[in-house]
Protein backbone atom coordinates (compact mmCIF):
# COMPACT_ATOMS: atom_id res chain seq x y z
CA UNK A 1 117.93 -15.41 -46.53
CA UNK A 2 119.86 -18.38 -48.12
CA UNK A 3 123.94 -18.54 -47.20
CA UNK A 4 126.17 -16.33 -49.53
CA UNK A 5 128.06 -18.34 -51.79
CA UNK A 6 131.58 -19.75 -50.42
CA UNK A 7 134.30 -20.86 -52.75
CA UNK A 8 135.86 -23.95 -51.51
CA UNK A 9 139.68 -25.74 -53.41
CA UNK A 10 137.59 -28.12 -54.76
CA UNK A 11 135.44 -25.87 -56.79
CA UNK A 12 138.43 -23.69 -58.32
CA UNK A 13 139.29 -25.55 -61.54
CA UNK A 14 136.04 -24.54 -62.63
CA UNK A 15 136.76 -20.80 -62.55
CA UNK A 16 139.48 -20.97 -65.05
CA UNK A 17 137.58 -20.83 -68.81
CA UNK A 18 135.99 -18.88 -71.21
CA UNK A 19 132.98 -16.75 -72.16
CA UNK A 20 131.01 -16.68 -75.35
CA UNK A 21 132.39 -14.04 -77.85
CA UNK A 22 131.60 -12.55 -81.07
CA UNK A 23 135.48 -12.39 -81.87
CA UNK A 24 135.49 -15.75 -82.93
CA UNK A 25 132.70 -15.73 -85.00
CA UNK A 26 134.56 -12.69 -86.70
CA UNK A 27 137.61 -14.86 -86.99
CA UNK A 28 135.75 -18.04 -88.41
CA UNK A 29 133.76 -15.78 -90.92
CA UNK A 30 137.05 -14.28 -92.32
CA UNK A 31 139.07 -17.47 -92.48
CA UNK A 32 135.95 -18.96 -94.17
CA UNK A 33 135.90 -16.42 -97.02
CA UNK A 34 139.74 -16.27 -97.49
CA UNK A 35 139.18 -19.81 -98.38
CA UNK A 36 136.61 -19.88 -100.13
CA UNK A 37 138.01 -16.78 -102.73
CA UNK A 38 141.49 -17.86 -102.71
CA UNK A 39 141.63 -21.23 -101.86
CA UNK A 40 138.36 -22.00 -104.40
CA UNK A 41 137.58 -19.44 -106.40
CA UNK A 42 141.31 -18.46 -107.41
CA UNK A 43 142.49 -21.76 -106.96
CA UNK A 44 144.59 -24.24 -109.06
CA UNK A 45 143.23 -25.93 -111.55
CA UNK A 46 145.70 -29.29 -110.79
CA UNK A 47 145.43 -31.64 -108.34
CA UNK A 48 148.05 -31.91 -104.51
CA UNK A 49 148.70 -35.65 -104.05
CA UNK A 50 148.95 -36.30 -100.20
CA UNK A 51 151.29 -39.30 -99.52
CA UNK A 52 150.13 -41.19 -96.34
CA UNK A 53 152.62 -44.35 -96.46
CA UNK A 54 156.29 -44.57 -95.42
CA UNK A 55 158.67 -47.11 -95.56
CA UNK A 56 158.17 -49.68 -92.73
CA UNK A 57 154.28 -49.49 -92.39
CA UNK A 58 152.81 -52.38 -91.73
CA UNK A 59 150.78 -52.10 -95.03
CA UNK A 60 151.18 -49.15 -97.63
CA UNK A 61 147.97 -46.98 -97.70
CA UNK A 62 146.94 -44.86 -100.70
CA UNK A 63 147.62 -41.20 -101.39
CA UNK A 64 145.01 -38.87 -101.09
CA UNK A 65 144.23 -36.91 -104.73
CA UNK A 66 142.66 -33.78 -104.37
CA UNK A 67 141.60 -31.47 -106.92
CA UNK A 68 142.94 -27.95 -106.35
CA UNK A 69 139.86 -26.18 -106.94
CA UNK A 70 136.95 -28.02 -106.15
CA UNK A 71 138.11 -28.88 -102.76
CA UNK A 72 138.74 -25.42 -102.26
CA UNK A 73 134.94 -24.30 -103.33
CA UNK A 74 133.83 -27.57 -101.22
CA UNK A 75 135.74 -26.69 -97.93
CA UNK A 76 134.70 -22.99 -98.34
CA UNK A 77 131.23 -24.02 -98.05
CA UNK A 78 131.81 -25.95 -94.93
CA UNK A 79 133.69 -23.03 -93.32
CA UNK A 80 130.72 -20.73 -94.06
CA UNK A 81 128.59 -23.21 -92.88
CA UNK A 82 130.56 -23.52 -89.33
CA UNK A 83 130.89 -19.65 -89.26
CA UNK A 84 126.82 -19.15 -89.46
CA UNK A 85 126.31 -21.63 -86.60
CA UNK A 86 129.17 -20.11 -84.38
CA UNK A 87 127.00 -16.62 -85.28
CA UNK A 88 123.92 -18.13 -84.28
CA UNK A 89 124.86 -19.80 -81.08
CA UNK A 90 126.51 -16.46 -80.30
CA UNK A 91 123.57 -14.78 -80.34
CA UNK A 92 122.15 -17.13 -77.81
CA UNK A 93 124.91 -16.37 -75.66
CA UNK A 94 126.86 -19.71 -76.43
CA UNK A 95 129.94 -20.58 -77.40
CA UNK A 96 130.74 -22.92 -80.13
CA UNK A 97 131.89 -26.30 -78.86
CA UNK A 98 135.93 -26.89 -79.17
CA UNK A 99 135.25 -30.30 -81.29
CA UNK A 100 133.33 -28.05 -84.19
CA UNK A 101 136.55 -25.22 -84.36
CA UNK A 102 139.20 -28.24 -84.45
CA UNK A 103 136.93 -29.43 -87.73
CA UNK A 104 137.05 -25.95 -88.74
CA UNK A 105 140.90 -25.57 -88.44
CA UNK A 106 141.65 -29.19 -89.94
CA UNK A 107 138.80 -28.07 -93.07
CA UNK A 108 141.21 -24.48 -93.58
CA UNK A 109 144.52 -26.89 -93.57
CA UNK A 110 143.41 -28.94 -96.14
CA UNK A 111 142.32 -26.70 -98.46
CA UNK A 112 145.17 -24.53 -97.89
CA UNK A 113 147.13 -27.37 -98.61
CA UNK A 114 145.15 -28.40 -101.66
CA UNK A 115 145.63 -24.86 -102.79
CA UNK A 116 149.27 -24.52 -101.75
CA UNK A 117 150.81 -27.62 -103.12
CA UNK A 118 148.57 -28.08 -106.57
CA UNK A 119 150.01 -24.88 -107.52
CA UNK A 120 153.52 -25.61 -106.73
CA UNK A 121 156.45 -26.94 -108.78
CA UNK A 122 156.02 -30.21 -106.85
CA UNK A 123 152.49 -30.99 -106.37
CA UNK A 124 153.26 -34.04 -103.93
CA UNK A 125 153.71 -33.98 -100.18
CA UNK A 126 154.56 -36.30 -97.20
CA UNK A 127 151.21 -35.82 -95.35
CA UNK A 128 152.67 -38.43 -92.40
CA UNK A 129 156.20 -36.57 -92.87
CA UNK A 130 154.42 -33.22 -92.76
CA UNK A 131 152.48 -34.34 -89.19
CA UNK A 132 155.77 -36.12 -88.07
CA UNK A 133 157.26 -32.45 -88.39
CA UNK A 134 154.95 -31.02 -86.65
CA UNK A 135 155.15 -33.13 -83.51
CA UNK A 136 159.12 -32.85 -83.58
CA UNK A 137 159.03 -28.82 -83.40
CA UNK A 138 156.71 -29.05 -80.75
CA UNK A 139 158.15 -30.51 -78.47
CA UNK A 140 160.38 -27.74 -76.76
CA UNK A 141 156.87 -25.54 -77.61
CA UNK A 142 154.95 -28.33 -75.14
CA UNK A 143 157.96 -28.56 -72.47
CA UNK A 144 157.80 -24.73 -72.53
CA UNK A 145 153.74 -24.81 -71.94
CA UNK A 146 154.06 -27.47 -69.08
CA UNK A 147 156.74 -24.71 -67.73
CA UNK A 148 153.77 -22.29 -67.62
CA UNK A 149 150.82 -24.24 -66.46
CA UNK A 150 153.05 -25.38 -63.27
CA UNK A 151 154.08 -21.57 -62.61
CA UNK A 152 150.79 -19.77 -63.24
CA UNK A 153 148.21 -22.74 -61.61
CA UNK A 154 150.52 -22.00 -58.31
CA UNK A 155 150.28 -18.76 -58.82
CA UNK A 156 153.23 -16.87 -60.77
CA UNK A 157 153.63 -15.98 -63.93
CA UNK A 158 156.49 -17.53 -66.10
CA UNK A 159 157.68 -14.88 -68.48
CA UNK A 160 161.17 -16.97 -68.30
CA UNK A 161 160.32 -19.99 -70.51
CA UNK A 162 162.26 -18.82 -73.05
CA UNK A 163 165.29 -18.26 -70.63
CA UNK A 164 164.92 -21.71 -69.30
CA UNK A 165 164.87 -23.27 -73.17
CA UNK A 166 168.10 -21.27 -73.78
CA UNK A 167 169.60 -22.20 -70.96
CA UNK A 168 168.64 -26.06 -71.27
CA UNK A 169 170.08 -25.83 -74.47
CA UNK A 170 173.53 -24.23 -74.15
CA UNK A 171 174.16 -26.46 -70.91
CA UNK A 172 173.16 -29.76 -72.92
CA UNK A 173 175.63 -28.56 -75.44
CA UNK A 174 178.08 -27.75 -73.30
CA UNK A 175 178.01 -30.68 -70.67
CA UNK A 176 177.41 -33.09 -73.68
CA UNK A 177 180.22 -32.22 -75.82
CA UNK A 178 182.86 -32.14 -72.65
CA UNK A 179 181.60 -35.81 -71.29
CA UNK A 180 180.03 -36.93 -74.31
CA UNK A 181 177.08 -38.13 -72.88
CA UNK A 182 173.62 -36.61 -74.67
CA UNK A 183 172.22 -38.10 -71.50
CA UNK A 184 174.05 -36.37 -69.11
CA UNK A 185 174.09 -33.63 -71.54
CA UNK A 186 170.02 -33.78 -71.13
CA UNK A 187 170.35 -34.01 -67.24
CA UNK A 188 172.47 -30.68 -67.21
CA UNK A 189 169.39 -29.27 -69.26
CA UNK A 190 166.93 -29.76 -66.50
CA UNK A 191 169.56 -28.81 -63.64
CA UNK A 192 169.89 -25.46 -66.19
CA UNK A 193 165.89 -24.80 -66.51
CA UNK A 194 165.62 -25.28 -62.83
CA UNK A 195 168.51 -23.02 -62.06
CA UNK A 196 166.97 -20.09 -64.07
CA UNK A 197 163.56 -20.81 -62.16
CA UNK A 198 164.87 -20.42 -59.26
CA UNK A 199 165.86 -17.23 -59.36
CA UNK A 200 162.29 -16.43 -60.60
CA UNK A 201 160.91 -18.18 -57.49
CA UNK A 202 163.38 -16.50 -55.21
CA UNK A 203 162.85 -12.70 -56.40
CA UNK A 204 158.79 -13.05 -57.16
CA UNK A 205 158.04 -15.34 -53.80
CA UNK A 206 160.27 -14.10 -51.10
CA UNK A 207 161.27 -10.37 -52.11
CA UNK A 208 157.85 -9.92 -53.75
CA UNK A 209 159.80 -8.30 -57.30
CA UNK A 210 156.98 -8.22 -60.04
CA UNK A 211 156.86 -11.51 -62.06
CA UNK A 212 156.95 -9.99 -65.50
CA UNK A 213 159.70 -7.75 -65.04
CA UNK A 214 161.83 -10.78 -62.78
CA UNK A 215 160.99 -12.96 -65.90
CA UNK A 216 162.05 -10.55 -68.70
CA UNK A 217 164.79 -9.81 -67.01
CA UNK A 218 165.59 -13.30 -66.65
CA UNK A 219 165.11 -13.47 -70.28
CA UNK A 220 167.92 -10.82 -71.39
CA UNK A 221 170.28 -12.26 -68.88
CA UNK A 222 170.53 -15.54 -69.54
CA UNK A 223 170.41 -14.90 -73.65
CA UNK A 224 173.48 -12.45 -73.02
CA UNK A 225 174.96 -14.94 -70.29
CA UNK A 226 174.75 -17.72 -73.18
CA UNK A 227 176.03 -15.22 -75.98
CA UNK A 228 179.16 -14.03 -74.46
CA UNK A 229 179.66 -17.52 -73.54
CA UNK A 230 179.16 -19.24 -76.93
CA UNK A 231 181.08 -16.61 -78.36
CA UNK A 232 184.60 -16.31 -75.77
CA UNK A 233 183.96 -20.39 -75.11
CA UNK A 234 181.98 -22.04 -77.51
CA UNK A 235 183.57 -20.74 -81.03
CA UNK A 236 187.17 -20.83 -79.63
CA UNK A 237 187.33 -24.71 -79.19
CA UNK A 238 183.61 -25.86 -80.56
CA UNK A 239 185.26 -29.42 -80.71
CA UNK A 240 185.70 -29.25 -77.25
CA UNK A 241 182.63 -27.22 -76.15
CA UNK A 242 180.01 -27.42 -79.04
CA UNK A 243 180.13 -30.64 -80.53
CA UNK A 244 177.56 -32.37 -78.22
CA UNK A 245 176.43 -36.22 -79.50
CA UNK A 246 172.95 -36.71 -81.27
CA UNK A 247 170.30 -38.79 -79.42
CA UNK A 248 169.24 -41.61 -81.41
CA UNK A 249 165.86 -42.85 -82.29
CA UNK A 250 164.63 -45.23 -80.14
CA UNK A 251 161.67 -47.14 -82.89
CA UNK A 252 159.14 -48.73 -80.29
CA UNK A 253 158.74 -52.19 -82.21
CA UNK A 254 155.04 -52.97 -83.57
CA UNK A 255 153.76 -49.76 -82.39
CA UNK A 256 156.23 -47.65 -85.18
CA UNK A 257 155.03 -49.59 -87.95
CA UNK A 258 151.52 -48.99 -87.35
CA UNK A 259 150.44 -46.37 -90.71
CA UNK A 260 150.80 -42.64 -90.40
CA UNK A 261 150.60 -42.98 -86.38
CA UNK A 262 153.92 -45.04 -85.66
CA UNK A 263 156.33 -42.63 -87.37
CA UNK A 264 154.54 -39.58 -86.27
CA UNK A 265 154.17 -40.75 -82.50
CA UNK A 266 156.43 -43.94 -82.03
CA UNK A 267 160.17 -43.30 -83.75
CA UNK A 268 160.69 -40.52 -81.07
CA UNK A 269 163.89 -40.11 -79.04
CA UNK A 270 163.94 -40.00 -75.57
CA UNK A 271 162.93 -36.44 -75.11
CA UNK A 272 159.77 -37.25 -77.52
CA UNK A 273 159.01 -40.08 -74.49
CA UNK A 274 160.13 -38.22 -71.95
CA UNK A 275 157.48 -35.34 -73.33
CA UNK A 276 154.19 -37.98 -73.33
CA UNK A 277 155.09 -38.73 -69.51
CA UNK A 278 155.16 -34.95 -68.19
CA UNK A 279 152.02 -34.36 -69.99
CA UNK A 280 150.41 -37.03 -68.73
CA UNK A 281 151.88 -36.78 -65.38
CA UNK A 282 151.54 -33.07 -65.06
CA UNK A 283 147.82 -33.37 -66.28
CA UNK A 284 146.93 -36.89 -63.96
CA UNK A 285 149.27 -34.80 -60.68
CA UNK A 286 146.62 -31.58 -61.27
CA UNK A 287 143.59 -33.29 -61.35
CA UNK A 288 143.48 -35.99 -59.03
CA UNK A 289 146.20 -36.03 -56.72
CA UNK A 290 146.62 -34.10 -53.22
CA UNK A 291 149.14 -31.86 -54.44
CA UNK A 292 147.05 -31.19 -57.56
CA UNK A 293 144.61 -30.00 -55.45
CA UNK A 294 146.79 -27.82 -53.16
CA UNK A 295 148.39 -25.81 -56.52
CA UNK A 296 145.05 -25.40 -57.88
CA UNK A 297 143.98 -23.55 -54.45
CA UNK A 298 147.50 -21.63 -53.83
CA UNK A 299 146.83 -20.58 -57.79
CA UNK A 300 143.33 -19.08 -56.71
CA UNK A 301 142.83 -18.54 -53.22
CA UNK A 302 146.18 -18.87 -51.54
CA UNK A 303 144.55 -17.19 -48.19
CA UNK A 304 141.97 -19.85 -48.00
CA UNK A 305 144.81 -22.81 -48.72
CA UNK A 306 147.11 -20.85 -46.11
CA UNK A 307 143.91 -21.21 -43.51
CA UNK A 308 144.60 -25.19 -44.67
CA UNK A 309 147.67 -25.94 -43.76
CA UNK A 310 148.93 -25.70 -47.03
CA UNK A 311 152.84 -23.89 -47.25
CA UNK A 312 151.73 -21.69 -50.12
CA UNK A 313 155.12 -20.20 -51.05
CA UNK A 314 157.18 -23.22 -50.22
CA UNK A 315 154.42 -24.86 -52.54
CA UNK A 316 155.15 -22.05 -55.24
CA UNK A 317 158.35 -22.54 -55.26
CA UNK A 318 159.26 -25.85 -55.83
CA UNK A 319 156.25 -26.02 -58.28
CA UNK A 320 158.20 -23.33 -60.57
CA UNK A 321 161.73 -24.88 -59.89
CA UNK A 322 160.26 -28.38 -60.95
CA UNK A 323 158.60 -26.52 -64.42
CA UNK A 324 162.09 -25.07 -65.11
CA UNK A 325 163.65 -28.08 -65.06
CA UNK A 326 161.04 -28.96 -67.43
CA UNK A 327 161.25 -26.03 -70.02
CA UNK A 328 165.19 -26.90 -69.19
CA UNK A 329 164.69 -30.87 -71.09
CA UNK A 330 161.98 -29.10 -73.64
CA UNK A 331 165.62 -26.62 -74.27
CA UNK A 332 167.96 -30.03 -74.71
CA UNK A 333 166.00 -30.92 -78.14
CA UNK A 334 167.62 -27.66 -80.12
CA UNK A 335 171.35 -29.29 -79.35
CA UNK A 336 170.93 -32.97 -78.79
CA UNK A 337 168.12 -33.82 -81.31
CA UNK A 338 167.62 -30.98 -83.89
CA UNK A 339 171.14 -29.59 -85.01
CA UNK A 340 173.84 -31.06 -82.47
CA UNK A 341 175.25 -27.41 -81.48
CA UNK A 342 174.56 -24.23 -79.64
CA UNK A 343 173.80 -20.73 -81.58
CA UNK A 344 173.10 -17.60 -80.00
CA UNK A 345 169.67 -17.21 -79.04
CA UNK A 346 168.14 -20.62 -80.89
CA UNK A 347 165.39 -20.99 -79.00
CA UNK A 348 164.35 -18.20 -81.22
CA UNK A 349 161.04 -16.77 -79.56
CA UNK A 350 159.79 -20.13 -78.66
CA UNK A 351 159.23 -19.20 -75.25
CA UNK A 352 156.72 -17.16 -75.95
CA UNK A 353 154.43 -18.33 -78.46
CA UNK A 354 154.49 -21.36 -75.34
CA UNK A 355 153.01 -18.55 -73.21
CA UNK A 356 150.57 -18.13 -76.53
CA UNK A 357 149.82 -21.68 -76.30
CA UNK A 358 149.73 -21.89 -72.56
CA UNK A 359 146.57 -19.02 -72.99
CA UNK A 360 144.94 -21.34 -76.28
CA UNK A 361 145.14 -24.33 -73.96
CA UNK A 362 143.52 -22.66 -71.04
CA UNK A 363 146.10 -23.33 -68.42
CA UNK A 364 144.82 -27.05 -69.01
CA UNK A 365 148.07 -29.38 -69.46
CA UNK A 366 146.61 -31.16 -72.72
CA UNK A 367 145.26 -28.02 -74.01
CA UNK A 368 148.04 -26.36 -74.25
CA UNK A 369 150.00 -29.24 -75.61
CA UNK A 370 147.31 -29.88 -78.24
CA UNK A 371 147.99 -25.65 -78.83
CA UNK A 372 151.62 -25.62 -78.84
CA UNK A 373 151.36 -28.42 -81.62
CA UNK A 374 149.20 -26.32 -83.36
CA UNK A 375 151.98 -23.74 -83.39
CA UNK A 376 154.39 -26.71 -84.34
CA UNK A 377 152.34 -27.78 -87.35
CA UNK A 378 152.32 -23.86 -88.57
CA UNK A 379 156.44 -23.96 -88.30
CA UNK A 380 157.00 -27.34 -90.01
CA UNK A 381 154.10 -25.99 -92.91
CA UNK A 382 155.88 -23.06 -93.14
CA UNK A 383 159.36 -25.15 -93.80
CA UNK A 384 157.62 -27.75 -96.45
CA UNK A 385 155.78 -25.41 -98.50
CA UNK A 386 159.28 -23.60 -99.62
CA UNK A 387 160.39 -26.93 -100.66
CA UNK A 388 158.00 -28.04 -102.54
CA UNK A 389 157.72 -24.39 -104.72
CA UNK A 390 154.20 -22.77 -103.82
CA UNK A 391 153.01 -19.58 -105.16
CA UNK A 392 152.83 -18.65 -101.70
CA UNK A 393 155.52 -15.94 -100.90
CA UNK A 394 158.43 -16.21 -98.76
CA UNK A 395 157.93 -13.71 -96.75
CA UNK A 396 154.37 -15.15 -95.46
CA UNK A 397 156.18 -18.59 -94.74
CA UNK A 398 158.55 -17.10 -92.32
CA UNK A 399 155.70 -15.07 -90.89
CA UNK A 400 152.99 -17.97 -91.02
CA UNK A 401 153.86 -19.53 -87.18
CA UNK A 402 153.29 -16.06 -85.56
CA UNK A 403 150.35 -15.26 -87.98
CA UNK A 404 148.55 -18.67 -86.18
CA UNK A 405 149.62 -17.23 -82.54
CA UNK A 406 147.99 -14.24 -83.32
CA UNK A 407 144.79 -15.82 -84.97
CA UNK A 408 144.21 -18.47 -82.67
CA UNK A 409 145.23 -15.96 -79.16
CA UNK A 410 143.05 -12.89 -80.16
CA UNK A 411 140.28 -14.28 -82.23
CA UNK A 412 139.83 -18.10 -80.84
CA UNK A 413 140.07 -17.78 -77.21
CA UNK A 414 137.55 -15.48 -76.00
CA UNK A 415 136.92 -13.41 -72.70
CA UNK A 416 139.39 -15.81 -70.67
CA UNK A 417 141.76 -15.54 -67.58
CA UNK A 418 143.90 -17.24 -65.98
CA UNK A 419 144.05 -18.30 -62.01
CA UNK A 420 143.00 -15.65 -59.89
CA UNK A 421 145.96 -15.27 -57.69
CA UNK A 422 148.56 -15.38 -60.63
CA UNK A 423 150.92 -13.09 -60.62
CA UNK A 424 149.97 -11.66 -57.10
CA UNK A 425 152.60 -12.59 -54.21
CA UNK A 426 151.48 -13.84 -50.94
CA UNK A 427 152.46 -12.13 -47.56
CA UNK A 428 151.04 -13.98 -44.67
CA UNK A 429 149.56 -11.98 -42.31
């Protein structure tokens, strides 16, 4: 009789994914026909102009024309087409290969676009301005994800992302206005973040409170904590309290001039640099370093790492201190980069579509900061198309960034889970 089966740290990684499901053949086959009705069949008989250049490319490249209609009948073809070979491999029992649903979702956009904008009172978009958006509003979305993935691959669940964004942001506010330093106001951020992870730590690790309800909690306390403060403080004085300074641009020379990439990737501030680092970093630390290899185990087995040597809730703690501080930076972008003040509660929800994204990404660093940009992209669209005048309603805008969470979390991911110890507190015996 052959040796049962052990499970060992190094194999764990491999136990996080995905199953083949039907649900996202379902999902594919509906997008597919809504384009192909609306987007070809009901579509505009003008033409969207896509404008790819900016002022300080290198070299100016040409817009991108495309017929309203046609595109839509042509990219509702290729949707149907993608949709019959996700049913097909389904039926085999595989799953369709993330490369071929990325086409699918980048096919959708542009004839949604196509659609949206020939139809409009301005048939003429920034295409590199649109993308440049989209990056921008991501990034508290991706410093919120990299929150999560350090919490939940050690082993507890983050519900108190959004807490840590709204707390980065009101201290960068307030610590930047009073010194007026964004920088230090950016440091107090990440001291905030880290604060309100603590406390997460210290009830779920060491008094063994559930996560979820520690981290909702967590939520509701810190937005009323930040509330009563901006209101009694904050709108009293706001030139004293809520007039933090912006951060400037910081244009990385050669690289920013470089067509459609150097605006959207290189004319970031320092949080958009800070941001490439902790994904990076966070992604390189998980995968190939010693202490990569000890959260992976604590997140799956944390008896078996305990048997190790490894100081499983020491480990768990300082992992979900160091992702608050973190979400805390991710939380500094609202007041120091997007509209230099604190409101109540304007991290508006972001906290959790970057558990959404943390779940599309597959508790993988890059996947969920290739999701939460996903989530980014639907925000910015949202923002452009009521500029431009599209017969697209109002109401749908507003709702179109938690219509993609929904889509891409119930019909794109599959039979998944997370680490097996998440959420479950460790007692040593």
């Amino acid at each position: 009789m052959s040796a049962p089966a052990t499970t060992t740290p190094s194999t764990l990684p491999s136990l996080v994914g995905t199953r083949p499901s039907f649900k996202t053949t379902i999902v594919l086959g509906l997008l597919a026909v809504v384009a192909f009705v609306f987007f070809g069949a009901l579509g505009s008989d003008g033409s969207a102009t896509l404008r790819l250049a900016t002022d300080g490319d290198f070299f100016a490249l040409p817009a991108l024309v495309l017929p309203g209609r046609i595109t839509g009948i042509a990219v509702g073809f290729l949707l149907l087409a993608i949709a019959g070979i996700s049913f097909a491999l389904a039926r085999r029992g595989e799953k369709l290969p993330t490369w071929a649903i990325v086409v699918f979702g980048v096919l959708f956009v542009l004839g949604f676009l196509a659609w949206a904008v020939s139809g409009g009172d301005t048939p003429s978009i920034s295409l590199t301005g649109l993308l440049k958006g989209a990056v921008t509003l991501g990034i508290p979305l991706i410093f919120g994800t990299l929150s999560g993935v350090l919490g939940e691959r050690s082993g507890v669940v983050n519900i108190a992302i959004e807490g840590q964004l709204l707390g980065g942001a009101f201290s960068a506010a307030l610590l930047g206005t009073i010194t007026g330093n964004a920088y230090l106001g950016l440091i107090a951020a990440a001291v905030a973040g880290a604060l309100v992870s603590m406390v997460l730590a210290v009830f779920a690790i060491k008094y063994l409170v559930n996560q979820i309800i520690v981290g909702v909690v967590l939520n509701v306390l810190v937005s009323g904590l930040t509330g009563f403060l901006f209101g009694q403080v904050m709108t009293a004085d706001p030139e004293a309290f809520n007039q933090p300074p912006r951060l400037d641009r910081l244009p990385i020379p050669l690289l920013s001039e470089i067509p459609i990439i150097g605006p959207i990737f290189f004319q970031q501030t320092i949080i958009g640099y800070l941001l490439y680092i902790a994904v990076f970093g966070v992604w390189y630390a998980l995968g190939h370093t010693r202490w990569g290899l000890r959260t992976r185990a604590v997140g799956e087995h944390p008896k078996a790492a305990d048997t190790l040597g490894v100081k499983v809730n020491s480990l768990r703690f300082w992992n979900v201190t160091a992702g608050g501080a973190i979400a805390g930076i991710g939380g500094a972008y609202f007041t120091l980069e997007a509209v230099e003040m604190f409101t109540k509660d304007m991290s508006g929800g972001r906290g959790f579509i970057a558990l959404a994204a943390l779940i599309l990404g597959r508790w993988n660093p890059i996947g969920a900061a290739l999701a939460a940009l996903l989530f980014g992209f639907a925000d910015n669209l949202a923002v452009v198309l009521s500029i431009v005048g599209t017969p697209v309603p109002s109401q749908f805008l507003e709702m179109l960034p938690y219509i993609v969470t929904i889509f891409a979390v119930a019909g794109l991911v599959g039979k998944s889970r997370g680490p097996a110890a998440s959420g479950e507190p460790y007692v040593k015996e």
